[in-house]
Protein backbone atom coordinates (compact mmCIF):
# COMPACT_ATOMS: atom_id res chain seq x y z
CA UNK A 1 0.00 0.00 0.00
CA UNK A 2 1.55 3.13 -0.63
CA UNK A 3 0.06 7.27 -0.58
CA UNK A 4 0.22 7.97 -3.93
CA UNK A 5 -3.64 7.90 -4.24
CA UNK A 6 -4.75 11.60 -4.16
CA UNK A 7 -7.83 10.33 -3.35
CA UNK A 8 -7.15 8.00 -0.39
CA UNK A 9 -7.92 9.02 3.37
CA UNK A 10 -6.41 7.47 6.30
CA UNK A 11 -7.39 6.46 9.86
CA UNK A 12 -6.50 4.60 12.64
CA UNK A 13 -6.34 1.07 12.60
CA UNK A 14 -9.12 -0.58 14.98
CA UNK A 15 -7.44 -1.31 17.68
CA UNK A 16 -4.19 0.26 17.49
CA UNK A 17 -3.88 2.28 20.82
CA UNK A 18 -1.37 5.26 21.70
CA UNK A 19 0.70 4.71 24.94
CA UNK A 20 2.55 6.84 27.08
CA UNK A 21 5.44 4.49 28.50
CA UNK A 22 7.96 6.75 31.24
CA UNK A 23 8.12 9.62 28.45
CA UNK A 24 7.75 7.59 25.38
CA UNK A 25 4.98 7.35 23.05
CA UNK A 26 4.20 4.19 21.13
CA UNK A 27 1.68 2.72 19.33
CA UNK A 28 0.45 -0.91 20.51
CA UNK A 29 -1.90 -2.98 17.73
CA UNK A 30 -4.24 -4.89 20.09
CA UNK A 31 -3.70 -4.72 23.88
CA UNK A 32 -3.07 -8.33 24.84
CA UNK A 33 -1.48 -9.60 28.18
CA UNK A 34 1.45 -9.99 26.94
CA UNK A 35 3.17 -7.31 24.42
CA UNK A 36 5.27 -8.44 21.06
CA UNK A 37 8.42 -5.61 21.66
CA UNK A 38 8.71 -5.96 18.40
CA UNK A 39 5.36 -4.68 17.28
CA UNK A 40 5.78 -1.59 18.99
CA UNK A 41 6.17 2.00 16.90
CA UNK A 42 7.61 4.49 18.54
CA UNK A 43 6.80 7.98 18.11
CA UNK A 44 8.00 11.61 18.24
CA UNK A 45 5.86 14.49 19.40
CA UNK A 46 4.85 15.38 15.63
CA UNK A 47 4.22 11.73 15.10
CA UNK A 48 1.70 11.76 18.28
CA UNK A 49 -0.16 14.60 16.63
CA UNK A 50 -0.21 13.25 13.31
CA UNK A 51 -1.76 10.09 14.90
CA UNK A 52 -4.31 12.05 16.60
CA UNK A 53 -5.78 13.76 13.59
CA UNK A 54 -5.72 10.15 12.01
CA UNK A 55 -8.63 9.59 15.03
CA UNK A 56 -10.65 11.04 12.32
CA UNK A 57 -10.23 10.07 8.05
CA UNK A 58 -7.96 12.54 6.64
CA UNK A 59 -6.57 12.93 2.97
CA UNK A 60 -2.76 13.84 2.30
CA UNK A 61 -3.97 17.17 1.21
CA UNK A 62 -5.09 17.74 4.55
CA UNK A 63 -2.62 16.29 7.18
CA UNK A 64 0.02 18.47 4.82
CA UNK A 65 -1.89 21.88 5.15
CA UNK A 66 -2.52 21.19 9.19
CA UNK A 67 0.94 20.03 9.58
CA UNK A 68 2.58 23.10 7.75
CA UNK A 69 0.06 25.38 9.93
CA UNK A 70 0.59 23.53 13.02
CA UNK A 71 4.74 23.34 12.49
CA UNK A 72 5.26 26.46 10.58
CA UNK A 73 6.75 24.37 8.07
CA UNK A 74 6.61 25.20 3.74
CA UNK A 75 3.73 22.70 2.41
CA UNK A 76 6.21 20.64 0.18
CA UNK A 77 8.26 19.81 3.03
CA UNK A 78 4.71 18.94 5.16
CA UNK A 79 3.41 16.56 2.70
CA UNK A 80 7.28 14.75 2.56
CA UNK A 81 6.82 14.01 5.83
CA UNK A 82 2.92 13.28 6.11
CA UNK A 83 3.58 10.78 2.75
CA UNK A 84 6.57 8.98 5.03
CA UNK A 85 4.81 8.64 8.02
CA UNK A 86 1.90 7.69 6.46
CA UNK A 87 3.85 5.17 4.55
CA UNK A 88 5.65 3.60 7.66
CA UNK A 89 2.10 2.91 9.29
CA UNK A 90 0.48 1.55 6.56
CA UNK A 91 3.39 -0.99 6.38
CA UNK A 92 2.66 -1.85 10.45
CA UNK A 93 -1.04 -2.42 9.43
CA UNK A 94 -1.26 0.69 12.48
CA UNK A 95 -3.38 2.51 9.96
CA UNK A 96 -6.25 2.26 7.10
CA UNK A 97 -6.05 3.57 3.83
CA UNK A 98 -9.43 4.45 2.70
CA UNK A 99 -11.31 4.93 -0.34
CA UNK A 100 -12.68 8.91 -1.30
């Protein structure tokens, strides 16, 4: 799966959750009593934030123009980042791509 889909939205994976771990953030597919290490993603703060607008669908278009408001960042370099994050999770499974 890759972004390359103007028309794609993304969300959060049911079942993914966000965890706050002595500092650090991670994402955890499927709480079970015992946690695969290896399954974890870790994240920065601009990664938490992405991940919370991703509560809701959002297109590219749109995490790029709220990321360049939010950061104070040019759009090119906002949608660069939004496409590579975007493109890490969908290879986890920690998020959906969508159809418009």
């Amino acid at each position: 799966m890759n972004t390359n889909s103007a028309h794609n939205r993304y969300q959060q994976q049911t079942g993914v959750v966000l965890r706050n771990v002595a500092g650090e953030y991670m994402l955890v597919p499927g709480i079970t009593r015992e946690i695969d290490m290896d399954s974890l993603f870790l994240l920065n703060a601009a990664g938490v934030w992405v991940w919370e607008q991703l509560a809701e669908p959002q297109s590219l278009a749109a995490l790029r123009d709220n990321m360049a408001a939010r950061f104070g960042i040019d759009a090119a370099r906002a949608e660069a980042d939004a496409r590579t994050y975007l493109e890490q999770l969908l290879a986890q499974n920690l998020v959906v791509a969508l159809p418009a």
